[in-house]
PDB file of N, CA and C in Angstrom:
ATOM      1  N   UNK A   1       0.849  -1.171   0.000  1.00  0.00           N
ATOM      2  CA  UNK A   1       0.000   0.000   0.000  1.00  0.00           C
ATOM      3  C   UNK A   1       0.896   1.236   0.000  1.00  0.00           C
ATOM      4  N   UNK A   2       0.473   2.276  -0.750  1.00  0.00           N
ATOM      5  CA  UNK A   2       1.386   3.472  -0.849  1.00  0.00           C
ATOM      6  C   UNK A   2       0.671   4.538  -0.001  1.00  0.00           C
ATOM      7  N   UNK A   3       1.751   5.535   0.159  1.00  0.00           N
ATOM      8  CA  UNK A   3       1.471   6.791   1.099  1.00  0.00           C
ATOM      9  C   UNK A   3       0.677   7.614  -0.236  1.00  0.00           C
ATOM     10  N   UNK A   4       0.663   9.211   0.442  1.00  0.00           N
ATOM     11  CA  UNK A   4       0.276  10.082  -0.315  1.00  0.00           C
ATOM     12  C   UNK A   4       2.069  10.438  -1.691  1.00  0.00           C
ATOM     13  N   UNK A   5       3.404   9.932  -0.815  1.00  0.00           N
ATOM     14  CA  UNK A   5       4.223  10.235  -1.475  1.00  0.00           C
ATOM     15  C   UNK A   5       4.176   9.371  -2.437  1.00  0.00           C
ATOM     16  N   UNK A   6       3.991   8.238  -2.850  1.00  0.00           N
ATOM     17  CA  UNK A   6       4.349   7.397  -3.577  1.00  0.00           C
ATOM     18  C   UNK A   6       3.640   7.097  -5.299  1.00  0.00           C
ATOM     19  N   UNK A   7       3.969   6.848  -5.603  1.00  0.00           N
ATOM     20  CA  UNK A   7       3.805   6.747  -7.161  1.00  0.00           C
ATOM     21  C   UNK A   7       2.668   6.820  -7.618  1.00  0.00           C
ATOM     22  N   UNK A   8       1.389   6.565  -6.880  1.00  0.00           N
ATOM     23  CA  UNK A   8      -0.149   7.153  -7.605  1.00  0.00           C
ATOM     24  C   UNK A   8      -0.339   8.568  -6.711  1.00  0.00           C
ATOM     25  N   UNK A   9       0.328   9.357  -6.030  1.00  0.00           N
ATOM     26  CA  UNK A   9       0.057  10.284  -5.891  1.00  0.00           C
ATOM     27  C   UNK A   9      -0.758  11.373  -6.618  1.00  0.00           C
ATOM     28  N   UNK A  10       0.123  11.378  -7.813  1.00  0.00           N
ATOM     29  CA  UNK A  10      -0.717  12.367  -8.992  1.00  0.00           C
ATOM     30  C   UNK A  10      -2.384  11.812  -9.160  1.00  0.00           C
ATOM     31  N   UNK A  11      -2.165  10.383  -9.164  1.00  0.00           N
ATOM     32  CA  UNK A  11      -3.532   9.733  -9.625  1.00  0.00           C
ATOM     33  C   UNK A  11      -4.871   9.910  -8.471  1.00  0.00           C
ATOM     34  N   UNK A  12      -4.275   9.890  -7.549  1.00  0.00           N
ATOM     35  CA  UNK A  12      -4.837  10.406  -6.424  1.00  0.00           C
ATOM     36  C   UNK A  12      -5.231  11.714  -6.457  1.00  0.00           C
ATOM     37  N   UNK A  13      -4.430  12.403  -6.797  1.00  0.00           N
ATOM     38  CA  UNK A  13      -4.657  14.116  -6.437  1.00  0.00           C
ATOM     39  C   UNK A  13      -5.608  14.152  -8.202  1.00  0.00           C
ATOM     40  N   UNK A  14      -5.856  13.976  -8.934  1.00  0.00           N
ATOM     41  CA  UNK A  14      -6.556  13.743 -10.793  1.00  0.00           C
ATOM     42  C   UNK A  14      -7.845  13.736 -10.192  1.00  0.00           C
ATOM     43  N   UNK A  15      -8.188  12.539  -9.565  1.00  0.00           N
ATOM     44  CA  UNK A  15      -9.167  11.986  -9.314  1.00  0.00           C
ATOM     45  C   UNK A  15      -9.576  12.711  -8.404  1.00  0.00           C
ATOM     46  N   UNK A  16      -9.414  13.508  -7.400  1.00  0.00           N
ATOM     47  CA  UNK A  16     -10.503  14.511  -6.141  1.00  0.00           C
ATOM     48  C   UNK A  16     -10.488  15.469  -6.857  1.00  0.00           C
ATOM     49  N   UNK A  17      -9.810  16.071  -7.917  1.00  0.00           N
ATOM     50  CA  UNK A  17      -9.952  16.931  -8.425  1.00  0.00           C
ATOM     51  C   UNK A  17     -10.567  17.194  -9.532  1.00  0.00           C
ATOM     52  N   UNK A  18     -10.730  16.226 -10.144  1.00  0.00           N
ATOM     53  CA  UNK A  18     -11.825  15.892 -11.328  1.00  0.00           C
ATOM     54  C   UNK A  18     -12.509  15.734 -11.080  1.00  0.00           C
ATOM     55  N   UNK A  19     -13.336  14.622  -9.483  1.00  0.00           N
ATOM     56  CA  UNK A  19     -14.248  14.493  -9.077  1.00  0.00           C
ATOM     57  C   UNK A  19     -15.073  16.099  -8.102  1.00  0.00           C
ATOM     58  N   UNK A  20     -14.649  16.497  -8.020  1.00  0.00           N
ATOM     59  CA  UNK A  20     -14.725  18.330  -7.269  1.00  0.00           C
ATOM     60  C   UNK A  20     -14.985  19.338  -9.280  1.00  0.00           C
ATOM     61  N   UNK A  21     -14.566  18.767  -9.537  1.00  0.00           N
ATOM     62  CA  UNK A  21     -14.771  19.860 -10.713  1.00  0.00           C
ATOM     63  C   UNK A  21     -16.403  19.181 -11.483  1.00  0.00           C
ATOM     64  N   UNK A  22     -16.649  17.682 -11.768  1.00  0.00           N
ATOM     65  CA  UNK A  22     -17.982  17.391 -11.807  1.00  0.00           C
ATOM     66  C   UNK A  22     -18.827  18.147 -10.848  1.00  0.00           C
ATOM     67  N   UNK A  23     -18.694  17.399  -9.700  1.00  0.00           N
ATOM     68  CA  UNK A  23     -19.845  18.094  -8.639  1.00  0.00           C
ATOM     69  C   UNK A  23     -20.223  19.314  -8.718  1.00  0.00           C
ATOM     70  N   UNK A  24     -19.029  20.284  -9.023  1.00  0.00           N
ATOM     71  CA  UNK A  24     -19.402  21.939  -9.075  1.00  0.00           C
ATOM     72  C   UNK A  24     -20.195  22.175 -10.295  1.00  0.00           C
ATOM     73  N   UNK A  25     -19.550  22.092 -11.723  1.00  0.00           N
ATOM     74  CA  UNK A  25     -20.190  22.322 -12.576  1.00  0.00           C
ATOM     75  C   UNK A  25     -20.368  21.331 -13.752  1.00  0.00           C
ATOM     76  N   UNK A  26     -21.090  20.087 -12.949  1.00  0.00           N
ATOM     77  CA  UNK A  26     -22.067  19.556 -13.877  1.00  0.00           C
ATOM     78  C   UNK A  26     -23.215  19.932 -14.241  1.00  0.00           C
ATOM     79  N   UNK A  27     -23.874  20.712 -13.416  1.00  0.00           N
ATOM     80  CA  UNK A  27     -25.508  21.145 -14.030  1.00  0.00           C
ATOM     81  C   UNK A  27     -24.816  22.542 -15.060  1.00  0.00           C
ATOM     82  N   UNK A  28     -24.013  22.786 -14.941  1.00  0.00           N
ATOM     83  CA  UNK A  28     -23.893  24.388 -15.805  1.00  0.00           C
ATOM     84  C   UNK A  28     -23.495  23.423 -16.810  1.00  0.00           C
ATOM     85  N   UNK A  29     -22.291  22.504 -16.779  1.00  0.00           N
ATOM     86  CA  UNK A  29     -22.237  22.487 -18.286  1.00  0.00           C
ATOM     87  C   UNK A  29     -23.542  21.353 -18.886  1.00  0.00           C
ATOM     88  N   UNK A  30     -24.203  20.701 -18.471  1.00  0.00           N
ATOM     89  CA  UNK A  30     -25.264  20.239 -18.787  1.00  0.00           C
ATOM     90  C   UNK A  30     -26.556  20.967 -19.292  1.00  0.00           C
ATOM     91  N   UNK A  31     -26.685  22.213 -18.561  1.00  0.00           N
ATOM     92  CA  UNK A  31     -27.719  23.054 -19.034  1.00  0.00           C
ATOM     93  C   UNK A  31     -27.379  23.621 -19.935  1.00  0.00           C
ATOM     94  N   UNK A  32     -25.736  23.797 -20.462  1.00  0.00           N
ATOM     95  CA  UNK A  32     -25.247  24.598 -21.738  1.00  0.00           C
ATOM     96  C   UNK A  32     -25.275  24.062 -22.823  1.00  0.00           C
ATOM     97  N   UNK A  33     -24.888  22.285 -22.788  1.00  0.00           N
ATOM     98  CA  UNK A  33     -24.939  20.884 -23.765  1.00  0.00           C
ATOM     99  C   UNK A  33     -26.571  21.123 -24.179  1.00  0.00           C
ATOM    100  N   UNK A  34     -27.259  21.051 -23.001  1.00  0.00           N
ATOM    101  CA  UNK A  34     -28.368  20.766 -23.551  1.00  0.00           C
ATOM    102  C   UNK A  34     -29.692  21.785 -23.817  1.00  0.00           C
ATOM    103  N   UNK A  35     -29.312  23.014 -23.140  1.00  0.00           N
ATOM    104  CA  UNK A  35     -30.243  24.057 -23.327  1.00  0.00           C
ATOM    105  C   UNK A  35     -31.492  23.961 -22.078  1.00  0.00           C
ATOM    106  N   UNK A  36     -31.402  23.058 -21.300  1.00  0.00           N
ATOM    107  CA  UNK A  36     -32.709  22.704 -20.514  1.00  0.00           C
ATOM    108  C   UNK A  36     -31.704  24.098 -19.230  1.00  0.00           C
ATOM    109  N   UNK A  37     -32.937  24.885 -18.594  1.00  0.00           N
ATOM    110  CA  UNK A  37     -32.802  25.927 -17.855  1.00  0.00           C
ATOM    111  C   UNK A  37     -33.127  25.146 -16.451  1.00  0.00           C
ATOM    112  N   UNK A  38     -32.867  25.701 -15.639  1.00  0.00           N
ATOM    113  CA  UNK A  38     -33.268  25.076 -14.252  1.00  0.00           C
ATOM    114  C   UNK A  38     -32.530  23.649 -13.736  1.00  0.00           C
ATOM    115  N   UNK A  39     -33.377  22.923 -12.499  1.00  0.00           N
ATOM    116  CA  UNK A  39     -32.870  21.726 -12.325  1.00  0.00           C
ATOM    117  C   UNK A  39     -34.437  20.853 -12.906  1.00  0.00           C
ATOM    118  N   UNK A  40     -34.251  20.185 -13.547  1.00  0.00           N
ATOM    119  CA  UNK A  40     -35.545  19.106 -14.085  1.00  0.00           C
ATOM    120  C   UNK A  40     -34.978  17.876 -13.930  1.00  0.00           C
ATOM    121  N   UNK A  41     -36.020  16.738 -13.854  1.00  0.00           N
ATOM    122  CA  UNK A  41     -35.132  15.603 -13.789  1.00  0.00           C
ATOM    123  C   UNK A  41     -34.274  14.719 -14.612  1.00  0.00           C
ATOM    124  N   UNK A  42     -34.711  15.615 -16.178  1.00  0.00           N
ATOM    125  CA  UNK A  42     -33.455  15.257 -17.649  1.00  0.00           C
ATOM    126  C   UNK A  42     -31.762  16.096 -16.886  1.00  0.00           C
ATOM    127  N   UNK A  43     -32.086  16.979 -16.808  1.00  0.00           N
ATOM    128  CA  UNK A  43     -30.536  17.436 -16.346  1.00  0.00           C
ATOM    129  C   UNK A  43     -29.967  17.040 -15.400  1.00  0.00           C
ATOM    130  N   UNK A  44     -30.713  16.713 -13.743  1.00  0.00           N
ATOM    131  CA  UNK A  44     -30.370  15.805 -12.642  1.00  0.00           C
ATOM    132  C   UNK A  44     -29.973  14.796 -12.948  1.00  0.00           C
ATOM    133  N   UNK A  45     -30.424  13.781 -13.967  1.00  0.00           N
ATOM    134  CA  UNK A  45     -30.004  12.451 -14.054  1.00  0.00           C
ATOM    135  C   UNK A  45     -28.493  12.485 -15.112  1.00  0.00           C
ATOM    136  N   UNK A  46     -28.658  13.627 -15.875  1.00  0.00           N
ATOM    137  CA  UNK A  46     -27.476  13.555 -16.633  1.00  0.00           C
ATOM    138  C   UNK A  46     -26.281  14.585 -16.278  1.00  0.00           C
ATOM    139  N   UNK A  47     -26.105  15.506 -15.000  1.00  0.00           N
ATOM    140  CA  UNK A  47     -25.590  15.302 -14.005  1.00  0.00           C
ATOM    141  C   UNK A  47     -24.910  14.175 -13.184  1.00  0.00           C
ATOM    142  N   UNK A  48     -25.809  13.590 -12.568  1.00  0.00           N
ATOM    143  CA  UNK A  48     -25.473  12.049 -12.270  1.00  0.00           C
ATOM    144  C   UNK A  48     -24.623  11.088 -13.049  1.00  0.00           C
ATOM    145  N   UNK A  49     -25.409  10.871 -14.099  1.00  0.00           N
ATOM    146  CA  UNK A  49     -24.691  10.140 -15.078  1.00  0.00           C
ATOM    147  C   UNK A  49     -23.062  10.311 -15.266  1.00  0.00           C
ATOM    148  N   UNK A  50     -22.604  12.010 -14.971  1.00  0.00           N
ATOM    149  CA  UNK A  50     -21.510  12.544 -15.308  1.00  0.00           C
ATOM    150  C   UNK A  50     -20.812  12.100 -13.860  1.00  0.00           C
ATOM    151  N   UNK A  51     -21.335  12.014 -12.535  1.00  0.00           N
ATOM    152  CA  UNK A  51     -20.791  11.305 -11.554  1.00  0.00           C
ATOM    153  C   UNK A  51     -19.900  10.248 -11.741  1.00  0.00           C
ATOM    154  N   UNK A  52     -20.947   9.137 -12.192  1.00  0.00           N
ATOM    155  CA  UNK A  52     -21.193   7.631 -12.629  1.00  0.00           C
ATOM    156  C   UNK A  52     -19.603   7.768 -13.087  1.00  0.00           C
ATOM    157  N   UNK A  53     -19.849   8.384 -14.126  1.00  0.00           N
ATOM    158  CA  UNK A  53     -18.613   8.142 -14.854  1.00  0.00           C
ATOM    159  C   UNK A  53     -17.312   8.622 -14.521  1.00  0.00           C
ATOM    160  N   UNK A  54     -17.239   9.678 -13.808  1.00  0.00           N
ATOM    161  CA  UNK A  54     -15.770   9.485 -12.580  1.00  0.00           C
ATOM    162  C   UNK A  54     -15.453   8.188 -11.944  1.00  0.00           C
ATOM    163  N   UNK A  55     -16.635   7.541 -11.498  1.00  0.00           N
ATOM    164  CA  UNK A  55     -16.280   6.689 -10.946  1.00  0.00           C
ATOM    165  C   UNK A  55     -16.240   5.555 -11.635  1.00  0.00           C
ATOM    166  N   UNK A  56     -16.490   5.237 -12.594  1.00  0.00           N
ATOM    167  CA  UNK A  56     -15.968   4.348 -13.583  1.00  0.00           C
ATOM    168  C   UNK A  56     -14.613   4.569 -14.288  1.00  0.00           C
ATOM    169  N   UNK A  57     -13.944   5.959 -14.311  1.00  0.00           N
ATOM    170  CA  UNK A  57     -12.803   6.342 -14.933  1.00  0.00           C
ATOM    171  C   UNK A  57     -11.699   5.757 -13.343  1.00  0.00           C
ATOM    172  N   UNK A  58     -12.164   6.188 -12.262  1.00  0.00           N
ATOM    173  CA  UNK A  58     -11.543   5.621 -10.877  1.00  0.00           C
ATOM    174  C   UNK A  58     -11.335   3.660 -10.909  1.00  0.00           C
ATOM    175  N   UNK A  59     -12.541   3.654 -11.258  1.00  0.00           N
ATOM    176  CA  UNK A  59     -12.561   1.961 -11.211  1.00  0.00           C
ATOM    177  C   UNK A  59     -11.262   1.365 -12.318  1.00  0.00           C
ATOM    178  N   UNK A  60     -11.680   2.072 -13.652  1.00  0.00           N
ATOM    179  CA  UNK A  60     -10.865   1.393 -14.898  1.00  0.00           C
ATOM    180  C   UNK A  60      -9.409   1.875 -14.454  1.00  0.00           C
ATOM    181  N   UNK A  61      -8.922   2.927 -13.404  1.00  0.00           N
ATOM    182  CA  UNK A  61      -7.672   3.234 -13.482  1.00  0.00           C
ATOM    183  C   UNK A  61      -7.072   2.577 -12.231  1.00  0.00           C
ATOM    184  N   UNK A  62      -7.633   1.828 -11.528  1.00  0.00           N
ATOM    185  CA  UNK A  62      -7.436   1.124 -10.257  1.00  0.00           C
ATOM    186  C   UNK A  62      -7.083  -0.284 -11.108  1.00  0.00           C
ATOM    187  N   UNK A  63      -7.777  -1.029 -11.788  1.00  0.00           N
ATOM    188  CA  UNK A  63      -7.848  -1.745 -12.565  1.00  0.00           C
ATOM    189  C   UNK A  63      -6.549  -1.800 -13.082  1.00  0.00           C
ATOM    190  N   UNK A  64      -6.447  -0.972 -14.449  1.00  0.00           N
ATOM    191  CA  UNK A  64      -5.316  -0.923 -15.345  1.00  0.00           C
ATOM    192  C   UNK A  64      -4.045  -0.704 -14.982  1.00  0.00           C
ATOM    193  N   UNK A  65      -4.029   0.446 -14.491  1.00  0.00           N
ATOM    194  CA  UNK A  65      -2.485   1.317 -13.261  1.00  0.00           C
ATOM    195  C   UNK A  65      -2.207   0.817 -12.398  1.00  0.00           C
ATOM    196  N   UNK A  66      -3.251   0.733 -11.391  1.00  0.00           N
ATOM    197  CA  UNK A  66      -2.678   0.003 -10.224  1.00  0.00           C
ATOM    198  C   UNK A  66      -2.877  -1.036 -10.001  1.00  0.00           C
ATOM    199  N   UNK A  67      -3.579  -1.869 -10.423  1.00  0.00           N
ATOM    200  CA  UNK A  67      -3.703  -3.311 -10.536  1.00  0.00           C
ATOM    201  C   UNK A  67      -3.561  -3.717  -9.027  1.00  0.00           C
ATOM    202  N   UNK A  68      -4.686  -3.259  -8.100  1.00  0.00           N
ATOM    203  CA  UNK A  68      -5.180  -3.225  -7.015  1.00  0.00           C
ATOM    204  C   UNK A  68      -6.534  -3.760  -6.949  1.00  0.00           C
ATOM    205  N   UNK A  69      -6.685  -4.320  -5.458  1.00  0.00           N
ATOM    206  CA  UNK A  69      -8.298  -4.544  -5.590  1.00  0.00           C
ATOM    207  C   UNK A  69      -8.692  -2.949  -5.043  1.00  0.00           C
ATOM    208  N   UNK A  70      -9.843  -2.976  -5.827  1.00  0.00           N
ATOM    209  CA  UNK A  70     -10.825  -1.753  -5.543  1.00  0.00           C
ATOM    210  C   UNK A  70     -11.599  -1.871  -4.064  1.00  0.00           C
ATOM    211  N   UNK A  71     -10.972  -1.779  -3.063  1.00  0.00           N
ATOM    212  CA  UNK A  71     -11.541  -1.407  -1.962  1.00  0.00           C
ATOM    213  C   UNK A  71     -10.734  -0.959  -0.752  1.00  0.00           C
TER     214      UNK A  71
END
């Protein structure tokens, strides 16, 4: 198991920071993709969806890179 110094560091620091940049502005750039104003439940879910998929980019790079179990 590695520290914060050790070789997935960067991958570590990618990932809270990509995941912090979804959370903030997924509904803006979703309402810009798609033109829908407000929160409705087409933009909430595809919001979400944009979650999902951090954490599938986390999973596939745990997988591939670190060739760790995911937990």
């Amino acid at each position: 198991m590695m520290g914060l110094n050790g070789k997935y560091s960067v991958g570590i620091l990618l990932t809270f920071t990509f995941l912090a940049a979804v959370m903030l502005y997924g509904f803006s750039v979703v309402s810009t993709v798609t033109g829908i104003k407000g929160i409705t439940p087409n933009s909430f879910l595809l919001s979400r969806v944009a979650i999902w998929m951090v954490l599938a980019a986390v999973f596939l790079y745990n997988l591939f890179i670190e060739k760790e179990p995911f937990y």
